[in-house]
PDB file of N, CA and C in Angstrom:
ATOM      1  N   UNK A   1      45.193  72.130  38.773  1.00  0.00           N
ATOM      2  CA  UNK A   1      44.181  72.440  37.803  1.00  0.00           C
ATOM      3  C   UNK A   1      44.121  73.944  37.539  1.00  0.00           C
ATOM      4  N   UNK A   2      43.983  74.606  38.906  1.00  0.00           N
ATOM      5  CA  UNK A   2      44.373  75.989  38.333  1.00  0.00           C
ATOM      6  C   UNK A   2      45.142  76.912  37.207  1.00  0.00           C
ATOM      7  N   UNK A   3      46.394  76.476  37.149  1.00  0.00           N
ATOM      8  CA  UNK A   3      47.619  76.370  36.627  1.00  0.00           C
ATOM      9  C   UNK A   3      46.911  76.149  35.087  1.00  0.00           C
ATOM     10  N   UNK A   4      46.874  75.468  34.952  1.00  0.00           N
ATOM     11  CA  UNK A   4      45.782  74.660  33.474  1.00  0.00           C
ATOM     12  C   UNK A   4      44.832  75.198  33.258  1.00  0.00           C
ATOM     13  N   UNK A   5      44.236  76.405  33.809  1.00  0.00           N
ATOM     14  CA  UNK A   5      43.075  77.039  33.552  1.00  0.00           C
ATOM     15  C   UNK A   5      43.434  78.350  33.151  1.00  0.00           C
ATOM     16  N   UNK A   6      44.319  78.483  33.957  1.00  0.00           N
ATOM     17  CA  UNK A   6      45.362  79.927  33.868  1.00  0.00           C
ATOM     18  C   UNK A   6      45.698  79.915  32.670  1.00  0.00           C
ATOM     19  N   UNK A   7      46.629  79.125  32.024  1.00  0.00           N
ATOM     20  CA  UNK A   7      46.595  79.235  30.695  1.00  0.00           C
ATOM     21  C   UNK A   7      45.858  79.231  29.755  1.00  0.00           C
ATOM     22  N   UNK A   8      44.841  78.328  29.738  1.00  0.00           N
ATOM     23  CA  UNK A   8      43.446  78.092  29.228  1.00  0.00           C
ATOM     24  C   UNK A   8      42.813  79.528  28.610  1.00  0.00           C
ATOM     25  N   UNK A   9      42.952  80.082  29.865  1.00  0.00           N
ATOM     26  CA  UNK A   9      42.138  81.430  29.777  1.00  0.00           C
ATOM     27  C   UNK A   9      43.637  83.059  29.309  1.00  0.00           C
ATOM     28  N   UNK A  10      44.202  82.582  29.229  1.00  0.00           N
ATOM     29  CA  UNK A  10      45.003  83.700  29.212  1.00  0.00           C
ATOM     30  C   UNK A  10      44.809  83.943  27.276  1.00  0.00           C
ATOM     31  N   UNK A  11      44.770  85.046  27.040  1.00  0.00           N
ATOM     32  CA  UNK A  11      44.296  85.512  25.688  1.00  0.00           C
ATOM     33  C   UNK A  11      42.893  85.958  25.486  1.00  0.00           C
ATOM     34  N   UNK A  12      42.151  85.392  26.734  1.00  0.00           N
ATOM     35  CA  UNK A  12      40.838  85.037  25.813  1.00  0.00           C
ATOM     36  C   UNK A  12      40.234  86.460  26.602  1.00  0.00           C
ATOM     37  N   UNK A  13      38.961  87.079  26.065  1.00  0.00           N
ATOM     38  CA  UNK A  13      38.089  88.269  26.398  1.00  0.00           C
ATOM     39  C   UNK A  13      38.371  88.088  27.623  1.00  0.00           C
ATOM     40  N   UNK A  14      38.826  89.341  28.238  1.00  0.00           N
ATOM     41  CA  UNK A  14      38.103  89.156  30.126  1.00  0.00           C
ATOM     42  C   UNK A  14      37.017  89.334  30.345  1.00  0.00           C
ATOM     43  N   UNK A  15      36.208  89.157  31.638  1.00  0.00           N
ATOM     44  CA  UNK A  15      35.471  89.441  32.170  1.00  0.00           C
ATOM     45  C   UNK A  15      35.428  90.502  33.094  1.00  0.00           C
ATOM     46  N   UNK A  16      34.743  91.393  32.490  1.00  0.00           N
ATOM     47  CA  UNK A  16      34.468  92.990  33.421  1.00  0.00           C
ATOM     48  C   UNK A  16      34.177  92.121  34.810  1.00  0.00           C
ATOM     49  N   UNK A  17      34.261  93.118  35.872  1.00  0.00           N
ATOM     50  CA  UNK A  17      34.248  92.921  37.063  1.00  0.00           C
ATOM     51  C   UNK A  17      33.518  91.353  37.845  1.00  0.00           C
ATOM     52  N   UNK A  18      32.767  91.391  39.043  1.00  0.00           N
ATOM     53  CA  UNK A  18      32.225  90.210  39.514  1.00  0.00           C
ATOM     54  C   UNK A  18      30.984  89.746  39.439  1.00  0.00           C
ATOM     55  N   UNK A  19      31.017  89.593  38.083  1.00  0.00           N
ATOM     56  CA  UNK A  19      29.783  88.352  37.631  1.00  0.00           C
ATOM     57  C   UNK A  19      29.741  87.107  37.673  1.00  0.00           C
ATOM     58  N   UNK A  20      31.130  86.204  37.999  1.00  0.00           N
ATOM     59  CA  UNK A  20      30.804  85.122  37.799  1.00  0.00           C
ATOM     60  C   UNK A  20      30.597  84.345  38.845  1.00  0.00           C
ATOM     61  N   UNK A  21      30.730  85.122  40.196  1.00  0.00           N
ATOM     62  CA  UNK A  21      30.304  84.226  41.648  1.00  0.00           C
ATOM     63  C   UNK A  21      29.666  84.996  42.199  1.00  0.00           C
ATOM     64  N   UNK A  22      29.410  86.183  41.968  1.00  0.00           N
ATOM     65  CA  UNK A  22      28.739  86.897  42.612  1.00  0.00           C
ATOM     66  C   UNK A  22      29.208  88.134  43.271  1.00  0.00           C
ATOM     67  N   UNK A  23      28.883  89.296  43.967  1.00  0.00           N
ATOM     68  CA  UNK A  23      29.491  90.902  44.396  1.00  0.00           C
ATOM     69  C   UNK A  23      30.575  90.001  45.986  1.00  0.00           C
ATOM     70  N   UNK A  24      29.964  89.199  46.558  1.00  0.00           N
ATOM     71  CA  UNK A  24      29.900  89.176  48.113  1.00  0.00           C
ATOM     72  C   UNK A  24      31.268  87.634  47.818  1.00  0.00           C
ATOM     73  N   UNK A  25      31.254  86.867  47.186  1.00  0.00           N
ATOM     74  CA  UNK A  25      31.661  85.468  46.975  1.00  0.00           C
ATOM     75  C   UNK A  25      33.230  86.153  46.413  1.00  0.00           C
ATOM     76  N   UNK A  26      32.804  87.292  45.141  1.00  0.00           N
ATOM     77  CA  UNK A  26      33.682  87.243  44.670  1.00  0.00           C
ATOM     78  C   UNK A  26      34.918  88.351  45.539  1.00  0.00           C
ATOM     79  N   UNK A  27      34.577  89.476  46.339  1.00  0.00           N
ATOM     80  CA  UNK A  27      34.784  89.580  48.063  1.00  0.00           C
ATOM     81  C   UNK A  27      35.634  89.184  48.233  1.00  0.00           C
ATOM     82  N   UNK A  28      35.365  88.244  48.791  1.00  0.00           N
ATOM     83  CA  UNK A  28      35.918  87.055  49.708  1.00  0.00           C
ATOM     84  C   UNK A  28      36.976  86.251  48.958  1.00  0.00           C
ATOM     85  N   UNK A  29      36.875  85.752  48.011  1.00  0.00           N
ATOM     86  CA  UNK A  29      37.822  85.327  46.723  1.00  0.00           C
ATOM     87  C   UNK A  29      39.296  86.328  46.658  1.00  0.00           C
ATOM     88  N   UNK A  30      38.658  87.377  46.410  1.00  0.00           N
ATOM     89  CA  UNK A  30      39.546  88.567  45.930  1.00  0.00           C
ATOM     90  C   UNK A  30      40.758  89.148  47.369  1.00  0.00           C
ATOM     91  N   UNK A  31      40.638  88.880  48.241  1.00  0.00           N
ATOM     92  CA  UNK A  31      40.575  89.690  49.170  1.00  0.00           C
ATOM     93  C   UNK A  31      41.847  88.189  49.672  1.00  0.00           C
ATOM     94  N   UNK A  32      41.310  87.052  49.259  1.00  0.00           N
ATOM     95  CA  UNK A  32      42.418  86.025  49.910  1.00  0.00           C
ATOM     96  C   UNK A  32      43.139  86.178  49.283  1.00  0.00           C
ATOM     97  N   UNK A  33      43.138  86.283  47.828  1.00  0.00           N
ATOM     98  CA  UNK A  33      43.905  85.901  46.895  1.00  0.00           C
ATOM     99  C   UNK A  33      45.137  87.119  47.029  1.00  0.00           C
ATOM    100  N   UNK A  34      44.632  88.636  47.729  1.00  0.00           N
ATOM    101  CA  UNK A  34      45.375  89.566  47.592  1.00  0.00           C
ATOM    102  C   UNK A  34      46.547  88.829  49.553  1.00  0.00           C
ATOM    103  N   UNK A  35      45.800  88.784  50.149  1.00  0.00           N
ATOM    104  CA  UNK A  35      46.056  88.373  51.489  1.00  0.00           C
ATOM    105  C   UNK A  35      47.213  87.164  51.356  1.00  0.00           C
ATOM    106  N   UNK A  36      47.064  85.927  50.457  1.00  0.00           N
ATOM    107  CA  UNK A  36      47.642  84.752  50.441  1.00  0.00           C
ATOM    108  C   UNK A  36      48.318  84.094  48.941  1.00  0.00           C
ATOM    109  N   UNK A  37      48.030  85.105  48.041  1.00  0.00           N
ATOM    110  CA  UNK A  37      48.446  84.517  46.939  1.00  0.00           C
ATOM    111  C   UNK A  37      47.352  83.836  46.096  1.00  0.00           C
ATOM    112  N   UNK A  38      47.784  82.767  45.574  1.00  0.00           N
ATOM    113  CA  UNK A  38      46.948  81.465  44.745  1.00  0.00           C
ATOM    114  C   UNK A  38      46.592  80.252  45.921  1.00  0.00           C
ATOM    115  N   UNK A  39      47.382  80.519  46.381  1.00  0.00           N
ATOM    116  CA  UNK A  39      46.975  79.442  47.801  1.00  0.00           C
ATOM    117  C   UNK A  39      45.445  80.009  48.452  1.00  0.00           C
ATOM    118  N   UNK A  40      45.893  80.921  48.875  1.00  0.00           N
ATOM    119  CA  UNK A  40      44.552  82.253  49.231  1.00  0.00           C
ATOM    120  C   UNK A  40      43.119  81.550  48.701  1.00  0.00           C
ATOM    121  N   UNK A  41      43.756  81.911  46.974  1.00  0.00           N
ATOM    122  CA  UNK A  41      42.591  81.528  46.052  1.00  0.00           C
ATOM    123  C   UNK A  41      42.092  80.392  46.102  1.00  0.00           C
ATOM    124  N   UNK A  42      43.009  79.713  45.991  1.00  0.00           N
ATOM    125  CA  UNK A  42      42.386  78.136  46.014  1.00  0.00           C
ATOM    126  C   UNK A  42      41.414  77.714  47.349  1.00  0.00           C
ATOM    127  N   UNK A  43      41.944  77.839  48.725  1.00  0.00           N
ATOM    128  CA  UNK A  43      40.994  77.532  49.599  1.00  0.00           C
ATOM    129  C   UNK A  43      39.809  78.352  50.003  1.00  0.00           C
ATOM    130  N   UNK A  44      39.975  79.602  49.515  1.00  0.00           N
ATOM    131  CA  UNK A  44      38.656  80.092  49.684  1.00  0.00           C
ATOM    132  C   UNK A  44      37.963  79.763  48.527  1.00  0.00           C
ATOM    133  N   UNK A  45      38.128  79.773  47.633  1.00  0.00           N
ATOM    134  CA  UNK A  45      37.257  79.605  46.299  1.00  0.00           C
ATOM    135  C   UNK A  45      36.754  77.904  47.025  1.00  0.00           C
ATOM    136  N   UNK A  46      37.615  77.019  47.083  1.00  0.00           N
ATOM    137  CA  UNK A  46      37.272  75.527  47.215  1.00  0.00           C
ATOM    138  C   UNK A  46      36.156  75.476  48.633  1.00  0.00           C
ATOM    139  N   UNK A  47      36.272  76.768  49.655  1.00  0.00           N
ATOM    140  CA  UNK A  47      35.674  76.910  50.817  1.00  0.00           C
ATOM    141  C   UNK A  47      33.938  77.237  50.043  1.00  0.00           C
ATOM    142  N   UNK A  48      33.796  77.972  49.296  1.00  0.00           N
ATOM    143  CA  UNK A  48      32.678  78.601  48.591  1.00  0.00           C
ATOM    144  C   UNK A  48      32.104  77.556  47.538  1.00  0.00           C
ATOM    145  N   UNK A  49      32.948  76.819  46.828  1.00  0.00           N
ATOM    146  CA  UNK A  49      32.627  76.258  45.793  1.00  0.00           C
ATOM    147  C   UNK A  49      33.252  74.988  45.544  1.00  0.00           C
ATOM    148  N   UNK A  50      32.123  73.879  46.288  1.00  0.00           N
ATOM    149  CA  UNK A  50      33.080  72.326  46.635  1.00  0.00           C
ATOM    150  C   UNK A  50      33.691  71.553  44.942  1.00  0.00           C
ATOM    151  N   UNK A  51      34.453  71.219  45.012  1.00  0.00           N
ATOM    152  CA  UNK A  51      35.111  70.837  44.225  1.00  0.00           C
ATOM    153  C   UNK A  51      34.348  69.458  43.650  1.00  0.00           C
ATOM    154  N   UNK A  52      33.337  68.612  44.296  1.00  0.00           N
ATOM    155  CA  UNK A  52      32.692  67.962  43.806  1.00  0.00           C
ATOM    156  C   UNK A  52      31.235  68.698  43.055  1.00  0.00           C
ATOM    157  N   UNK A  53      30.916  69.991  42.502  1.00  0.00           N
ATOM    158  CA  UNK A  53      30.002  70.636  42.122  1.00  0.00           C
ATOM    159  C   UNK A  53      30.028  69.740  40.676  1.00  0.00           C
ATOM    160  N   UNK A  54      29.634  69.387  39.809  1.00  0.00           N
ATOM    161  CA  UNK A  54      29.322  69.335  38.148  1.00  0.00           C
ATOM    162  C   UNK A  54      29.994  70.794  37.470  1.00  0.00           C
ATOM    163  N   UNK A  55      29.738  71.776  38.206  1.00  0.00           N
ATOM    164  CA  UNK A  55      30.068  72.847  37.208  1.00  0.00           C
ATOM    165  C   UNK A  55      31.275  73.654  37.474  1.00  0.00           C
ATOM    166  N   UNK A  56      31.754  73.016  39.084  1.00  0.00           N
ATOM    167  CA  UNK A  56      32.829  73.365  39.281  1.00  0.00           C
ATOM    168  C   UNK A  56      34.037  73.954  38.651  1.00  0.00           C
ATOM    169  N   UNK A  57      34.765  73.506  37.441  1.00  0.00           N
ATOM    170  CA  UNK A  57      35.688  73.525  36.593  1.00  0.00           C
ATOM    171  C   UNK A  57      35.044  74.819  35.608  1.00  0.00           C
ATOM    172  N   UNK A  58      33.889  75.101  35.652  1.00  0.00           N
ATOM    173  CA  UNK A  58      33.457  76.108  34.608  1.00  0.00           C
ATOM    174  C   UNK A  58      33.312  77.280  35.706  1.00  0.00           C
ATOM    175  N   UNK A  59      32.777  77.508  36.591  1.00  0.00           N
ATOM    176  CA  UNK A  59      32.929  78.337  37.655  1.00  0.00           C
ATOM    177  C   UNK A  59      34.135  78.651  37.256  1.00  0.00           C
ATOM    178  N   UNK A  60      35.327  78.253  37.852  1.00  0.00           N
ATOM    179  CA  UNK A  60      36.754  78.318  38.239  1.00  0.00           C
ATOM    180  C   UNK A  60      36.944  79.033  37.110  1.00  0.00           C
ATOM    181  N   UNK A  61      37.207  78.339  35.669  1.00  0.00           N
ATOM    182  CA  UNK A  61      37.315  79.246  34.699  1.00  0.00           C
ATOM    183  C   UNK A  61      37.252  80.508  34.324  1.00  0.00           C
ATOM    184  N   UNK A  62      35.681  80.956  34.242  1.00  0.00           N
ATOM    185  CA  UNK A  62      35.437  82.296  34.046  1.00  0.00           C
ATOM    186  C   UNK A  62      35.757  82.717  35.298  1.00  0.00           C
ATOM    187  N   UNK A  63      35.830  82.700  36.440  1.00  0.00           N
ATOM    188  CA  UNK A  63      36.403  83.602  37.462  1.00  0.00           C
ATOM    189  C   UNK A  63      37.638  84.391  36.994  1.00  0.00           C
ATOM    190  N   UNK A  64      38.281  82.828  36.676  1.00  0.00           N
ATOM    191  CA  UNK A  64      39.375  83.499  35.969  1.00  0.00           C
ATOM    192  C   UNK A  64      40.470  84.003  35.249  1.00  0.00           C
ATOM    193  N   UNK A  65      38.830  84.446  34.383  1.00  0.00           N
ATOM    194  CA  UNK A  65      39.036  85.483  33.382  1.00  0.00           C
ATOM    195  C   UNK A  65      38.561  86.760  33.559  1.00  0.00           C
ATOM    196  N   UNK A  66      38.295  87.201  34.928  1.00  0.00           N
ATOM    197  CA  UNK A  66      37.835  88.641  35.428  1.00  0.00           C
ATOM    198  C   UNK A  66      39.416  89.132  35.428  1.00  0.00           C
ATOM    199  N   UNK A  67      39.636  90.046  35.221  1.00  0.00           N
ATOM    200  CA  UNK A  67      40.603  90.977  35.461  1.00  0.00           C
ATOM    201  C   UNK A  67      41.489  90.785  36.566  1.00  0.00           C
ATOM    202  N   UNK A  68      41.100  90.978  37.395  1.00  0.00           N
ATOM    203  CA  UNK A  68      42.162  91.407  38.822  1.00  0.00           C
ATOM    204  C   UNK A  68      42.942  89.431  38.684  1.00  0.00           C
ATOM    205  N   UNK A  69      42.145  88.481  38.383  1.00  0.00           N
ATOM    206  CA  UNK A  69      43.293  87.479  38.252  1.00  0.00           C
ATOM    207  C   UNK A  69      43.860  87.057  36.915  1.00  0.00           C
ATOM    208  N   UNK A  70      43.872  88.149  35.989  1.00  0.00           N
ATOM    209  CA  UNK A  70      44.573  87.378  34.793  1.00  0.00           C
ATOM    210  C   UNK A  70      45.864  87.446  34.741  1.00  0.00           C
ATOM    211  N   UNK A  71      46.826  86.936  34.316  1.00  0.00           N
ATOM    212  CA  UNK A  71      48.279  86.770  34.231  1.00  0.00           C
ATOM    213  C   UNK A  71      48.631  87.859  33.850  1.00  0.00           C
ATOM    214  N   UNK A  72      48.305  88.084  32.437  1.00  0.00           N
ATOM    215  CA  UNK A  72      48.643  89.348  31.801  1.00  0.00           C
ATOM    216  C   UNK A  72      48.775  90.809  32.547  1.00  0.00           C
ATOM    217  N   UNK A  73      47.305  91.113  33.145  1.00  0.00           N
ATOM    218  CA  UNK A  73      47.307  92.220  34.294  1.00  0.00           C
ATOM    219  C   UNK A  73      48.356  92.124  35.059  1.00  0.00           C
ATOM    220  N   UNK A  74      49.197  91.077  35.787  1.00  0.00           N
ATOM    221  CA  UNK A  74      49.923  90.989  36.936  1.00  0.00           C
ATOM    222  C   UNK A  74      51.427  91.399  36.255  1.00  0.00           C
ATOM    223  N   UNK A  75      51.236  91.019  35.406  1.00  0.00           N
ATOM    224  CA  UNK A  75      52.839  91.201  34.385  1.00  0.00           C
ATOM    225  C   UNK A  75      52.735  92.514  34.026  1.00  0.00           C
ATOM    226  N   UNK A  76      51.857  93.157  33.792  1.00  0.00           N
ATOM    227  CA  UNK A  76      51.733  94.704  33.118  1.00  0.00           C
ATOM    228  C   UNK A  76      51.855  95.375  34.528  1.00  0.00           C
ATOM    229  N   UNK A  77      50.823  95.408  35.619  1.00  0.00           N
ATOM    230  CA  UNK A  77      51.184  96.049  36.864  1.00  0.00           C
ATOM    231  C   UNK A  77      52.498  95.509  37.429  1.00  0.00           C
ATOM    232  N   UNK A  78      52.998  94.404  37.137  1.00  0.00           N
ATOM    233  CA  UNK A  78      54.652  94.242  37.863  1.00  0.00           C
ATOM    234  C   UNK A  78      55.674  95.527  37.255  1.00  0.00           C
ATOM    235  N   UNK A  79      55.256  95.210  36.023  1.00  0.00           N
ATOM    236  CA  UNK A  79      56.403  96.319  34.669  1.00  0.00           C
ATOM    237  C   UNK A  79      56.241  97.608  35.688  1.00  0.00           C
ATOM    238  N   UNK A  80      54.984  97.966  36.000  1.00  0.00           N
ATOM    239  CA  UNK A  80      54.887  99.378  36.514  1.00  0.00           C
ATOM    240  C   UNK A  80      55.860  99.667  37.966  1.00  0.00           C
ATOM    241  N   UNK A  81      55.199  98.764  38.948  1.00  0.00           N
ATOM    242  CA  UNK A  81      55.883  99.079  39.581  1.00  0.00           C
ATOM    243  C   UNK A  81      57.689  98.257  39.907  1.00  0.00           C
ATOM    244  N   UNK A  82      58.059  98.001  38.714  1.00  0.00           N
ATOM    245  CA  UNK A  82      59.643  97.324  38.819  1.00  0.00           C
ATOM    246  C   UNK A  82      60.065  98.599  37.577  1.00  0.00           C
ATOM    247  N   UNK A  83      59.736  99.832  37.373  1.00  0.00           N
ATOM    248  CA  UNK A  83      60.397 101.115  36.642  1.00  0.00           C
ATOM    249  C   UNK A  83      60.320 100.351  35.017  1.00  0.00           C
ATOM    250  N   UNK A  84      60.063  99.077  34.679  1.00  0.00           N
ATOM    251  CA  UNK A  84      59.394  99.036  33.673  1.00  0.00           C
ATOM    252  C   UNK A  84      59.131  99.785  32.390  1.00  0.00           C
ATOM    253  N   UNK A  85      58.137 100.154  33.066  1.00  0.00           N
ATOM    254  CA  UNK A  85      56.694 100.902  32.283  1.00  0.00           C
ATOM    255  C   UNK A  85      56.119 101.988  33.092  1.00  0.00           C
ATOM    256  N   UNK A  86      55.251 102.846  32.418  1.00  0.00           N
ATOM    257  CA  UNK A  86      54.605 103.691  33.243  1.00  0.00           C
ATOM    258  C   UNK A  86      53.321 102.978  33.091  1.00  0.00           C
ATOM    259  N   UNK A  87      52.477 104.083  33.959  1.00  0.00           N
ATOM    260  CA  UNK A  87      51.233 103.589  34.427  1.00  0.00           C
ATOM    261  C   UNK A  87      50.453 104.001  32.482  1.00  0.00           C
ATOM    262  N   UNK A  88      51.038 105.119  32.135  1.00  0.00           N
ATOM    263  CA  UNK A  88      50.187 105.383  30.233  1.00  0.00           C
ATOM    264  C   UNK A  88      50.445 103.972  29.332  1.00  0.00           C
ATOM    265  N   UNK A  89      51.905 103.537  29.694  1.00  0.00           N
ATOM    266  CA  UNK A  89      52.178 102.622  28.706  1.00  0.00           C
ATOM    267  C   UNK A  89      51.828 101.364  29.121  1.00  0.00           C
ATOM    268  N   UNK A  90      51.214 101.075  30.147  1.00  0.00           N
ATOM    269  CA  UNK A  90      50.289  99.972  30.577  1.00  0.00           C
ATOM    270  C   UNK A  90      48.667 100.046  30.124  1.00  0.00           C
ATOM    271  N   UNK A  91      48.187 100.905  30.346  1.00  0.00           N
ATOM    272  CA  UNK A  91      46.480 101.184  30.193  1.00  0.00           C
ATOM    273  C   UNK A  91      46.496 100.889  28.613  1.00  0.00           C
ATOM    274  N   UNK A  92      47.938 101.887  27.596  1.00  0.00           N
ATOM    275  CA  UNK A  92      47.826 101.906  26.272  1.00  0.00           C
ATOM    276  C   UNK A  92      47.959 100.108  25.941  1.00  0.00           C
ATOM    277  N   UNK A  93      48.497  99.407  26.346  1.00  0.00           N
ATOM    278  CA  UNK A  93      49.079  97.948  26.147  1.00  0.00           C
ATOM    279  C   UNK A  93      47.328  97.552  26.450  1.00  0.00           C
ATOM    280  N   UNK A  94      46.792  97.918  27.666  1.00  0.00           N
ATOM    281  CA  UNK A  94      45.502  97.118  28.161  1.00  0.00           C
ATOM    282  C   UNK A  94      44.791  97.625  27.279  1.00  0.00           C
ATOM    283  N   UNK A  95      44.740  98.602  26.350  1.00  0.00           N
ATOM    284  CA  UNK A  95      43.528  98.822  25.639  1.00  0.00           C
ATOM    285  C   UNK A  95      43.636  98.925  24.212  1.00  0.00           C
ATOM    286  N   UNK A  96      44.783  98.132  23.803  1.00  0.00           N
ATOM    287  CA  UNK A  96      44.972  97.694  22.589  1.00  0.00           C
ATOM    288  C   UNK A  96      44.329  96.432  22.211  1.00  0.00           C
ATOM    289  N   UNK A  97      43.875  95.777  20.897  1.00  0.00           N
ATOM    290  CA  UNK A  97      42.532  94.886  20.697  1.00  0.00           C
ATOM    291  C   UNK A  97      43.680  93.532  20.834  1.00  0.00           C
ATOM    292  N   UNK A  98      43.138  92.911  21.732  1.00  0.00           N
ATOM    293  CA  UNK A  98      44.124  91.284  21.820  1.00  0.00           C
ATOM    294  C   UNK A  98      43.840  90.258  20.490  1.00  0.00           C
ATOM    295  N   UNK A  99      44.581  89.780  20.063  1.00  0.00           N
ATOM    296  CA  UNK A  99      44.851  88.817  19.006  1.00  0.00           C
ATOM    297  C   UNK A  99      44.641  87.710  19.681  1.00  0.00           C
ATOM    298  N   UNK A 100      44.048  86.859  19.275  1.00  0.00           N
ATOM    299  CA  UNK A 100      43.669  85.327  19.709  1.00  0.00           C
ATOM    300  C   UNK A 100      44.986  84.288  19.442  1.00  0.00           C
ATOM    301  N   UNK A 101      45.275  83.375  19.816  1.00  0.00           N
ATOM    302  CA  UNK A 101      46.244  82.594  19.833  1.00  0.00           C
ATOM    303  C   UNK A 101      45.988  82.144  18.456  1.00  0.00           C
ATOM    304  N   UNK A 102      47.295  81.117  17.743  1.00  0.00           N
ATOM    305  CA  UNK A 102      46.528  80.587  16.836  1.00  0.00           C
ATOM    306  C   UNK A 102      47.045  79.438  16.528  1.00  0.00           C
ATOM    307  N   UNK A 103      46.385  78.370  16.659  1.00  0.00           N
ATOM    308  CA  UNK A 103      46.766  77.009  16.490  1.00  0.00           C
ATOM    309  C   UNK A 103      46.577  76.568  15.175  1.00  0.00           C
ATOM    310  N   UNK A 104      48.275  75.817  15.539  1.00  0.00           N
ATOM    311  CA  UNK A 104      48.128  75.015  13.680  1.00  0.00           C
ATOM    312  C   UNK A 104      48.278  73.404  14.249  1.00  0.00           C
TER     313      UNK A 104
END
């Protein structure tokens, strides 16, 4: 499901920093995910936030769309450090206005 959300959300506005679980939740989230990957993510997030919740799937979502897990970010900081890109021609890419997908 992740995977499916990941895309879901890729294009769309991010979310400035940790509003959507909280300063301390999102912590703990962040910190596996750097420690373990998506695996990381998944059991701590699923540790914090049971998967039988109702709102579960909307949680998950906007999480992420905070920054530190969007696809895009990980591909722009890879460019940097694989000689890529520099660190100007990344920020300039991040702060250019994103175009919405567009379905026909």
């Amino acid at each position: 499901m992740t995977r499916e959300l990941i895309a879901l959300v890729d294009g769309m506005e991010p979310i400035a920093g940790p509003k959507t679980v909280g300063s301390e939740n999102y912590a703990r989230i962040s910190k596996a995910f750097f420690e373990r990957g998506w695996s990381g993510f998944e059991e701590e997030f699923n540790r914090l936030f049971s998967p039988d919740r109702p709102d579960y799937i909307d949680i998950k979502r906007d999480l992420l769309r905070e920054s530190v897990f969007l696809r895009k970010v990980h591909e722009r900081m890879s460019g940097v450090f694989l000689g890529k890109s520099t660190v100007e021609e990344m920020l300039d890419e991040a702060n250019r206005p994103q175009v919405p997908p567009q379905f026909h």
